[in-house]
Protein backbone atom coordinates (compact mmCIF):
# COMPACT_ATOMS: atom_id res chain seq x y z
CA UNK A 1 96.11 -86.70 192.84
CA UNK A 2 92.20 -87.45 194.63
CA UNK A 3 90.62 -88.53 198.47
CA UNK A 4 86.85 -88.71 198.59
CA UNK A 5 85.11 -89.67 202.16
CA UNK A 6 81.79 -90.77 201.92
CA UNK A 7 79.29 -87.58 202.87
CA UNK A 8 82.33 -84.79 201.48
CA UNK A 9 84.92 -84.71 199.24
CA UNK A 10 88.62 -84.01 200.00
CA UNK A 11 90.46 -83.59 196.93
CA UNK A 12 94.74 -83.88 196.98
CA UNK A 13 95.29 -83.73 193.20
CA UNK A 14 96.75 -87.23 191.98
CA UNK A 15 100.68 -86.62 190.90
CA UNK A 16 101.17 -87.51 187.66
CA UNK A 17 104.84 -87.77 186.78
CA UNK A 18 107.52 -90.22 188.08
CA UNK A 19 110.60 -89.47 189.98
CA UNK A 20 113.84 -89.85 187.70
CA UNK A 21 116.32 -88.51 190.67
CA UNK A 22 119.12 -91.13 191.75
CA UNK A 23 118.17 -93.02 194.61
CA UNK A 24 120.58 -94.22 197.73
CA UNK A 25 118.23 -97.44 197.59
CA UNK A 26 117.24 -100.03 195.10
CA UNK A 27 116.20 -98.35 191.87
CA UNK A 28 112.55 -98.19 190.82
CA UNK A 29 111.15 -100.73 188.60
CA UNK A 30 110.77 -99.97 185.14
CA UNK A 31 106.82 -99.56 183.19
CA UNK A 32 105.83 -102.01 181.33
CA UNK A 33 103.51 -101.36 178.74
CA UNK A 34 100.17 -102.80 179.74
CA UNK A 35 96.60 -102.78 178.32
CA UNK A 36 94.34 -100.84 178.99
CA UNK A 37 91.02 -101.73 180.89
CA UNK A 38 88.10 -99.79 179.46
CA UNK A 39 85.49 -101.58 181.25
CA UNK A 40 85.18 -102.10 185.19
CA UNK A 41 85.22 -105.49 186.59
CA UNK A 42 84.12 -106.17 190.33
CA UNK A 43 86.89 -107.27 192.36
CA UNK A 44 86.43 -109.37 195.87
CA UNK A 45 84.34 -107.38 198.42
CA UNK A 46 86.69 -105.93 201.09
CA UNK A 47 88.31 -109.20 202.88
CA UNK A 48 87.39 -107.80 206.35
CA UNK A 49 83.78 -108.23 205.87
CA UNK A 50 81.17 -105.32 206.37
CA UNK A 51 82.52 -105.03 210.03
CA UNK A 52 85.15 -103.40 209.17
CA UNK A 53 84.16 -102.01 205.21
CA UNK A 54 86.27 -99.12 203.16
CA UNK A 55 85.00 -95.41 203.91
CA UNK A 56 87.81 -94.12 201.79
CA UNK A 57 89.56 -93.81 198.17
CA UNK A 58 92.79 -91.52 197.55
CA UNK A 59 94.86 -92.08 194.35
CA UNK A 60 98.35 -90.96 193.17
CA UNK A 61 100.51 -91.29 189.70
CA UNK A 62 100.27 -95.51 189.89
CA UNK A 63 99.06 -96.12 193.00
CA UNK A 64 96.19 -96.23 195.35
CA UNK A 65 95.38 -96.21 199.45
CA UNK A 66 92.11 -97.51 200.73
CA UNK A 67 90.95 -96.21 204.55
CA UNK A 68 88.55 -98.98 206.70
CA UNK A 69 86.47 -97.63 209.06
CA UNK A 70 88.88 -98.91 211.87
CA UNK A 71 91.11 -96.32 210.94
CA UNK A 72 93.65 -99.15 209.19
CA UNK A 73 94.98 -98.28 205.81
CA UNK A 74 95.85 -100.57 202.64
CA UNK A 75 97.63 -99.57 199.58
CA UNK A 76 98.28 -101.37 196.03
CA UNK A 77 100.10 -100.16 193.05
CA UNK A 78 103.66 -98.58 192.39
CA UNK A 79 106.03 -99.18 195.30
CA UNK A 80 109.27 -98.19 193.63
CA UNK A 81 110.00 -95.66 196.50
CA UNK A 82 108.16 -96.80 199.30
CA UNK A 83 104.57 -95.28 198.54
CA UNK A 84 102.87 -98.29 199.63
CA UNK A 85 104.32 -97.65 203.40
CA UNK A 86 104.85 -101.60 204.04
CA UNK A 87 108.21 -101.65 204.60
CA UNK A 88 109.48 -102.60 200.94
CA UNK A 89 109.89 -101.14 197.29
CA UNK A 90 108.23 -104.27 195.85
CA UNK A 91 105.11 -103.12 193.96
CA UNK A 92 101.86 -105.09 194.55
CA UNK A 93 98.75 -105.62 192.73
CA UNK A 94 97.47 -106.77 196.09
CA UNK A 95 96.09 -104.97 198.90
CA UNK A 96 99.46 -104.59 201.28
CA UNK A 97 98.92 -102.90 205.25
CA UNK A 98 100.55 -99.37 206.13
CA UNK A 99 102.70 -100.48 208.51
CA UNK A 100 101.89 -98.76 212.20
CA UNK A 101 98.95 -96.89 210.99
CA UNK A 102 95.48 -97.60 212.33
CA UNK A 103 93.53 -94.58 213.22
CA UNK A 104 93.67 -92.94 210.03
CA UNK A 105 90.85 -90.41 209.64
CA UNK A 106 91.59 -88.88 205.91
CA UNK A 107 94.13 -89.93 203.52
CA UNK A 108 96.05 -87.52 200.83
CA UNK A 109 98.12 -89.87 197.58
CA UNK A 110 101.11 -87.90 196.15
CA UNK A 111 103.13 -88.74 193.11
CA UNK A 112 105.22 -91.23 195.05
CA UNK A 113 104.56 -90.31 198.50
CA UNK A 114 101.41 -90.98 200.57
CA UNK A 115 100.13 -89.46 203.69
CA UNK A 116 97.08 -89.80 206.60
CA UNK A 117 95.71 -87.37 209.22
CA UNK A 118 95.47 -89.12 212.42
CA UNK A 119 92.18 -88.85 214.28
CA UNK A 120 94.10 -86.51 217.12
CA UNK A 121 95.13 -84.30 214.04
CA UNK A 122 98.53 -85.19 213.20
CA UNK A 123 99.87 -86.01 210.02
CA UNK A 124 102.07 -88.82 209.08
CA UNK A 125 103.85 -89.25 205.08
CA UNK A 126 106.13 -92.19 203.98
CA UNK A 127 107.36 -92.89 200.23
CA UNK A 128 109.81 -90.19 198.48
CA UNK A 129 111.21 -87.66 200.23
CA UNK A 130 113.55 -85.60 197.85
CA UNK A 131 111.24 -82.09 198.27
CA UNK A 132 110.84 -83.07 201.73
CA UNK A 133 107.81 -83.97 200.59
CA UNK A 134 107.04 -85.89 203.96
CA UNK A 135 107.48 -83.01 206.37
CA UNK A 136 110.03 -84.32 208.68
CA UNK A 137 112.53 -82.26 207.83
CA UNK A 138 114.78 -85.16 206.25
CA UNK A 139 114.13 -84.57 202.53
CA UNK A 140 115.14 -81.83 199.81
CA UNK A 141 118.04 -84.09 198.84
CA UNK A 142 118.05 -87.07 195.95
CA UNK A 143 117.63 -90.75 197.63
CA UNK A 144 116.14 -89.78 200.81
CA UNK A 145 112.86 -91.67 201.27
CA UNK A 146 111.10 -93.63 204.05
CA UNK A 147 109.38 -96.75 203.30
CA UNK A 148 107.31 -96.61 206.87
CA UNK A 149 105.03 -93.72 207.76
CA UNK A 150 106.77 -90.48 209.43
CA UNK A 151 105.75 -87.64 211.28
CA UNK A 152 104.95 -84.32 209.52
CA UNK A 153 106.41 -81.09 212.31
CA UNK A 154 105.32 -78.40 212.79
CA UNK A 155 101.63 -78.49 212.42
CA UNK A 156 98.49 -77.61 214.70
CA UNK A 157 95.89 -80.18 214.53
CA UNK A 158 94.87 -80.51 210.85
CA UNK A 159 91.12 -80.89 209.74
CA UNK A 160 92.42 -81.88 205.96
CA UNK A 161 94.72 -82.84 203.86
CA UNK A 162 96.04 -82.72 200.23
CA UNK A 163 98.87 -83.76 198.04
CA UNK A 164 100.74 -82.62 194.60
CA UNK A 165 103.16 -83.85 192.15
CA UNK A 166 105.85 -83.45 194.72
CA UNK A 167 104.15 -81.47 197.56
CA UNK A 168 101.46 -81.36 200.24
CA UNK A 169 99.14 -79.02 202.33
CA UNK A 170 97.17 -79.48 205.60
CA UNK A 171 94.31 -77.37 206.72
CA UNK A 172 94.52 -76.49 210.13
CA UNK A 173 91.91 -75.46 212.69
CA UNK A 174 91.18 -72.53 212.88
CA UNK A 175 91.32 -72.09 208.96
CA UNK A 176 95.04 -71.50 208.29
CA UNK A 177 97.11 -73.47 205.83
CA UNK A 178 100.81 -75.02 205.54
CA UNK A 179 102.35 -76.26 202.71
CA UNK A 180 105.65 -78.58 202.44
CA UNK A 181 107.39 -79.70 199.62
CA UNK A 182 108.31 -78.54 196.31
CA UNK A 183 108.72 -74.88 195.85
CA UNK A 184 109.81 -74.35 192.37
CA UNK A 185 106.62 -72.92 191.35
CA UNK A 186 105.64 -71.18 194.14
CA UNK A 187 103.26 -73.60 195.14
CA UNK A 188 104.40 -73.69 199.10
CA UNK A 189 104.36 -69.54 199.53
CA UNK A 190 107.67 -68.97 199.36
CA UNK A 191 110.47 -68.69 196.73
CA UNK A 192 113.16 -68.79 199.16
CA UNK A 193 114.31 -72.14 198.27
CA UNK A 194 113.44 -74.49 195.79
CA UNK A 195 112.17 -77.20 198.50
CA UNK A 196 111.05 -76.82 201.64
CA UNK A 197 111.24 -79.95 204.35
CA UNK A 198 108.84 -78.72 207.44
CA UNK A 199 105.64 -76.63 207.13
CA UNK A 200 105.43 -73.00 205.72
CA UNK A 201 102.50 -70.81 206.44
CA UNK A 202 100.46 -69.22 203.62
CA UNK A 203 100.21 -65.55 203.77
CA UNK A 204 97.68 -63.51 202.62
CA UNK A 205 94.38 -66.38 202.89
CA UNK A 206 91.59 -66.01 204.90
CA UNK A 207 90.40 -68.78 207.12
CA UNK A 208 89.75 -71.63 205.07
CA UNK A 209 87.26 -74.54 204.68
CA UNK A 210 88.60 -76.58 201.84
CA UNK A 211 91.94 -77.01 200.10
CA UNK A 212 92.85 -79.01 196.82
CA UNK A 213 96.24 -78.99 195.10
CA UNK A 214 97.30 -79.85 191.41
CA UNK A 215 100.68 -80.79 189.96
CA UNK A 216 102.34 -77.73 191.12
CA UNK A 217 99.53 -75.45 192.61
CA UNK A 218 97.10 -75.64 195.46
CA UNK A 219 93.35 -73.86 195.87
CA UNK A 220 91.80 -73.01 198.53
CA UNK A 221 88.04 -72.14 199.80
CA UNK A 222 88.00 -69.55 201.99
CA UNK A 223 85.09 -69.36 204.56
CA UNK A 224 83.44 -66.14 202.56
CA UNK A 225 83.06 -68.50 199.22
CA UNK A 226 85.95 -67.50 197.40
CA UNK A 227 88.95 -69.18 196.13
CA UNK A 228 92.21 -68.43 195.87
CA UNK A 229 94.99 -69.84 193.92
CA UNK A 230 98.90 -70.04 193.82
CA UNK A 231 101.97 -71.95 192.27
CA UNK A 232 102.01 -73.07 188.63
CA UNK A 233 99.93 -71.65 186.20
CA UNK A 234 101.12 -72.30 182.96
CA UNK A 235 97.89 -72.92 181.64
CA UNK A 236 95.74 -70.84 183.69
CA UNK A 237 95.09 -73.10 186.75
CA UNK A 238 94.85 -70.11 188.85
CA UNK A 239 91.78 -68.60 187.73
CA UNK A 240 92.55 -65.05 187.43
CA UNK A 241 93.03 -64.61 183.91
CA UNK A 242 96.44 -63.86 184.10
CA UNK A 243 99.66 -65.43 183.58
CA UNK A 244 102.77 -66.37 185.16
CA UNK A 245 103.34 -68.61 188.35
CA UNK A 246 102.40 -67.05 191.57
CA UNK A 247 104.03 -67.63 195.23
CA UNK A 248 101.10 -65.73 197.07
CA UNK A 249 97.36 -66.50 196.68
CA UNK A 250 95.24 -64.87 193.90
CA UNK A 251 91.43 -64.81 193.70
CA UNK A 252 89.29 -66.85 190.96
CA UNK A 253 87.83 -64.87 188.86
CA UNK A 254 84.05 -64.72 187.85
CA UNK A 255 83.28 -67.60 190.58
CA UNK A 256 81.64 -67.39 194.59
CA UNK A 257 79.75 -69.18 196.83
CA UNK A 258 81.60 -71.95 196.56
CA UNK A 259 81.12 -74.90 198.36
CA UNK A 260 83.76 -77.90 196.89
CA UNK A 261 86.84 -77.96 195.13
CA UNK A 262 88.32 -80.63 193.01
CA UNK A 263 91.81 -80.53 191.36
CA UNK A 264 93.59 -82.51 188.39
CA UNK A 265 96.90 -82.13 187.27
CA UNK A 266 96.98 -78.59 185.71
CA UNK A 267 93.32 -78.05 186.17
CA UNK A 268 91.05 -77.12 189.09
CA UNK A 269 87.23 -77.59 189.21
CA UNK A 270 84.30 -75.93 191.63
CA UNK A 271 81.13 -76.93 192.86
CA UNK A 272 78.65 -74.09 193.51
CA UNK A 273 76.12 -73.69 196.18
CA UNK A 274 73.71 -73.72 193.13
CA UNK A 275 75.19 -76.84 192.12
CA UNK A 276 76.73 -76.03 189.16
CA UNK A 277 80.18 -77.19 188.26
CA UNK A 278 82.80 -74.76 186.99
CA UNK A 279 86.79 -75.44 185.82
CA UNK A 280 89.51 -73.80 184.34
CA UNK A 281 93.17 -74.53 183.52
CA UNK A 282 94.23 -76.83 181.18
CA UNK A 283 91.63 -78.09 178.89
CA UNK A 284 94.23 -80.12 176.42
CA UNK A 285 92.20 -83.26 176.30
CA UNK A 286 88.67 -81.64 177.41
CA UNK A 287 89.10 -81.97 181.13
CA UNK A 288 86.88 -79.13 181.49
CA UNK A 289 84.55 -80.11 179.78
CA UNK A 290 84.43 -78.57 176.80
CA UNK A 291 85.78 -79.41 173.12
CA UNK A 292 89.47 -79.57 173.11
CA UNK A 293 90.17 -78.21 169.92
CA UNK A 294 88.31 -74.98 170.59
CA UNK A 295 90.32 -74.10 173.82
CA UNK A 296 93.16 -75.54 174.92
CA UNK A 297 93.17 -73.72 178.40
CA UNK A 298 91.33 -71.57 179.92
CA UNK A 299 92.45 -68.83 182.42
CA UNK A 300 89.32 -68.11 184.15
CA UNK A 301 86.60 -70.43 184.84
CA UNK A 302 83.81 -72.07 182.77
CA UNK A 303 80.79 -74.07 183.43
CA UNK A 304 80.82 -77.54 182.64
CA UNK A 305 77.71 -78.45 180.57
CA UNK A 306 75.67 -81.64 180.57
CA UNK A 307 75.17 -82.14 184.36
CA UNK A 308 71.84 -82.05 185.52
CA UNK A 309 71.53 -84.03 188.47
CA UNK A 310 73.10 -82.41 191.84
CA UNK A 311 76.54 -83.32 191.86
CA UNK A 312 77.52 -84.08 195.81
CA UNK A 313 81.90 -84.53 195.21
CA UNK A 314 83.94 -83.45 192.47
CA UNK A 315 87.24 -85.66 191.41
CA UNK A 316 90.21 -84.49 189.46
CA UNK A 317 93.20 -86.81 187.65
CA UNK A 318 96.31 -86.22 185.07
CA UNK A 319 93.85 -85.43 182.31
CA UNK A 320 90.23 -86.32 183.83
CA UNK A 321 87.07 -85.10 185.88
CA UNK A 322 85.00 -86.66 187.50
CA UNK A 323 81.53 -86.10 189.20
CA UNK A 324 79.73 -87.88 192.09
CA UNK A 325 75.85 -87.36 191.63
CA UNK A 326 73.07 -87.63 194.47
CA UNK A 327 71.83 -90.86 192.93
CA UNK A 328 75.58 -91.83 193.33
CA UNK A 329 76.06 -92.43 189.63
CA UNK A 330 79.55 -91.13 188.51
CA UNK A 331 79.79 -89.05 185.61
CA UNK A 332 83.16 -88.43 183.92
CA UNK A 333 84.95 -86.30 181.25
CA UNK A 334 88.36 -85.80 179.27
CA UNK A 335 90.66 -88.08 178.73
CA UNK A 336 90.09 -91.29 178.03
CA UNK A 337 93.48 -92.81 176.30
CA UNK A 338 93.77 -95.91 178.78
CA UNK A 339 90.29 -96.54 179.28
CA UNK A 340 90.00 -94.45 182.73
CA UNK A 341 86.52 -93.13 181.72
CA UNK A 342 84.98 -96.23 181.78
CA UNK A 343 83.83 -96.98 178.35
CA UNK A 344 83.81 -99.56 176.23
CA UNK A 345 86.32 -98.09 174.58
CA UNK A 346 89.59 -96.42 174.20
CA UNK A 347 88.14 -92.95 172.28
CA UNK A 348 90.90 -90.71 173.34
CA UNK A 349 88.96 -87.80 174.69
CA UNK A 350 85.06 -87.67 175.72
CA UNK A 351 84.31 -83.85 175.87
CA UNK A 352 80.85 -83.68 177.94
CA UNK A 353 80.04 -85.69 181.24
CA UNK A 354 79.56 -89.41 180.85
CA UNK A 355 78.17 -91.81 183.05
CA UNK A 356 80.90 -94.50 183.88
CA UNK A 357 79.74 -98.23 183.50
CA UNK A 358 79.37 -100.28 186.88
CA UNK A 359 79.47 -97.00 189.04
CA UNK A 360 75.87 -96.64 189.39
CA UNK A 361 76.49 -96.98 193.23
CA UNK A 362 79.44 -94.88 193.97
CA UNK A 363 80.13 -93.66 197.28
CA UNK A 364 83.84 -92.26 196.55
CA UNK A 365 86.12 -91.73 193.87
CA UNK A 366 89.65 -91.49 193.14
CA UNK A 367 91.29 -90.78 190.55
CA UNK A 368 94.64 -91.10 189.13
CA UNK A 369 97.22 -90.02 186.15
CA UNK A 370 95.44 -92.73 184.26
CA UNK A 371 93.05 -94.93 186.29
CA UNK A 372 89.50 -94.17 187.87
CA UNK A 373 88.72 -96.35 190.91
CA UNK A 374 84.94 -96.31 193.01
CA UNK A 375 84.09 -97.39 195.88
CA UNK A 376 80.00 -98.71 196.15
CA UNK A 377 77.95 -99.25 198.30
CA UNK A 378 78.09 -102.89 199.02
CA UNK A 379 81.97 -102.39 199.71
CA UNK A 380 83.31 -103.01 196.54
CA UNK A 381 85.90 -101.55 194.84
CA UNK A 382 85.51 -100.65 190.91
CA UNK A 383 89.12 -99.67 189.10
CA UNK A 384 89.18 -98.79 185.01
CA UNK A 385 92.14 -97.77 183.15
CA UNK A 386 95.66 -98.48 182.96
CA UNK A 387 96.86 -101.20 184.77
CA UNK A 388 100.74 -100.40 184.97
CA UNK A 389 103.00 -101.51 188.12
CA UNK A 390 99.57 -103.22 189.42
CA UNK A 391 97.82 -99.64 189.48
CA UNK A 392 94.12 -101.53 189.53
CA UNK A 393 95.24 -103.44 192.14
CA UNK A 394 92.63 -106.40 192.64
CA UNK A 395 89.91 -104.32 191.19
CA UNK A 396 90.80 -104.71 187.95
CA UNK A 397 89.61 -107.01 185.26
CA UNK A 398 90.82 -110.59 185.77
């Protein structure tokens, strides 16, 4: 679950965990077991040419989306239901064209869904569609999916975007937000139904500036500095010390003047106005920085050590953090099983902030269940970790 735009950071978290429902259509293809890429290779500078260069990253479980600066919008990866929005389930480990789609402004990646905010402020999805995910009001059954993008009802004009494991949220203007999608652990507002297919307002948030979501819960930075919290919290993504699952928002506790958020699969990470970087939630394989074997979670926040350089964009995976620093060097922590962290290894967890190799340049991140990709300056694109399903696209080593 992650979208970075060059100059701020708009974090969807990546979802992490693939669909299993029947399917109407042609079933997904199966993993193969691949291996892993610890160290990042260049791939081919973007095949437009610096007229038209990437501005954008957003990655979901195995799959990516890349926005040019004409708006046009390219995906590669996992296609088995339609994520890649070119018309087919064939994955690619080339760059394939969102059909219909070329004045993207901002891009959120979902587990198997994907979606864009148009530059008039609507908000197309395509991919899976079974939580009504897409926000057409099609979904909430098994099989239903749309391989082309669709259009999201029921929404004023939305200033950003973010997706979960099976859900998504748009920021309006004005500050209010609406969640579709998956409801089962409260992470849309409601309880009345397990799924929801069209928008639902979230009660009880203040005008907003920034939203993120994880797996199954979604932050949000209210205009004040505070965040609030709801959905999932099984291992204390919701900051408030407390447990149980929530269907209204709860504050963070111990944390203001916030000024970014970043969210990974059950974990959720702030920037501060005094640039330091704070997390809490799951800390199984040191996501937040810390030793793993001292605290598995963490219910209220705690501040990452080891980062001293201003960090400008905060990116969250499955099991992963990463950090964007002025110089543009990225910096990541946590797990590090397939190689996402960069390394020229496989050590399965790296507990402080490490600088990635060949992302000395970064001007985005993304970040997925088990993959890291960068974008530089020059217009290249940088991918490390597992390359499943064609995850690393062209980006990859060769």
């Amino acid at each position: 679950m992650i979208a970075v735009r060059r100059g701020r950071a708009f974090l969807p978290v990546l979802a992490l965990v693939a669909s299993c429902w029947q399917s109407s259509g042609p079933s997904s293809p199966t993993v193969s077991p691949t291996a892993p890429s610890p160290r990042p290779v260049p791939g081919p500078t973007a095949p437009a040419g610096p007229s038209d260069p990437f501005v954008e990253l957003a990655s979901g479980w195995q799959h990516t989306c890349a926005r040019r600066q004409s708006g046009t919008v390219l995906c590669w990866g996992n296609n088995g239901h339609g994520q890649l929005g070119n018309g087919t389930r064939e994955s690619s480990s080339r760059l394939v064209k969102v059909e219909g789609l070329a004045d993207a402004v901002e891009l959120a990646v979902g587990t198997d869904f994907s979606c864009a905010r148009r530059q008039a402020g609507g908000v197309i999805c395509w991919g899976n569609d079974e939580f009504g995910q897409l926000g057409g009001g099609r979904g909430t059954k098994p099989g239903v999916l749309s391989l082309r993008p669709t259009a999201v009802t029921g929404l004023r004009p939305a200033i950003q975007l973010t997706a979960g494991e099976y859900h998504a949220c748009a920021l309006e203007q004005g500050g209010t937000v609406q969640c579709w999608g998956d409801a089962r652990n409260g992470q849309i507002g409601s309880d009345a139904k397990p799924a929801f297919g069209r928008p639902v307002p979230i009660e009880q948030l203040g005008p907003s500036t920034r939203i993120a979501s994880g797996a199954a819960h979604v932050c949000a930075l209210e205009a004040a500095g505070r965040v609030k919290c709801w959905g999932r919290n099984t291992e204390g993504q919701l900051g408030d010390g407390k447990s149980g699952s929530r269907i209204k928002p709860v504050v963070v506790a111990t944390i203001e003047d916030v000024v970014d958020l970043a969210s990974g699969h059950h974990h959720v990470c702030a920037r501060l106005r005094s640039g330091g970087v704070w997390c809490w939630g799951s800390n199984a394989s040191a996501q937040l920085g810390e030793n793993a074997g001292r605290d598995r979670k963490r219910g209220t926040p705690v501040e990452v050590p080891g980062l001293r350089e201003p960090v400008v964009a905060l990116a969250g995976g499955g099991e992963h953090t990463c950090a964007r620093l002025q110089s543009g060097r990225a910096l990541c922590w946590g797990s590090n099983a397939a190689g996402q962290l960069g390394q020229r290894s496989t050590i399965p967890t790296l507990p402080r902030p490490t600088a990635v190799r060949g992302m000395g340049d970064a001007v985005a991140l993304a970040l997925g269940l088990r993959h890291t990709c960068a974008l530089r300056k020059n217009g290249e694109v940088l991918c490390v970790g597992s390359s499943e399903l064609g995850t690393l696209g062209p980006y990859g080593p060769r």
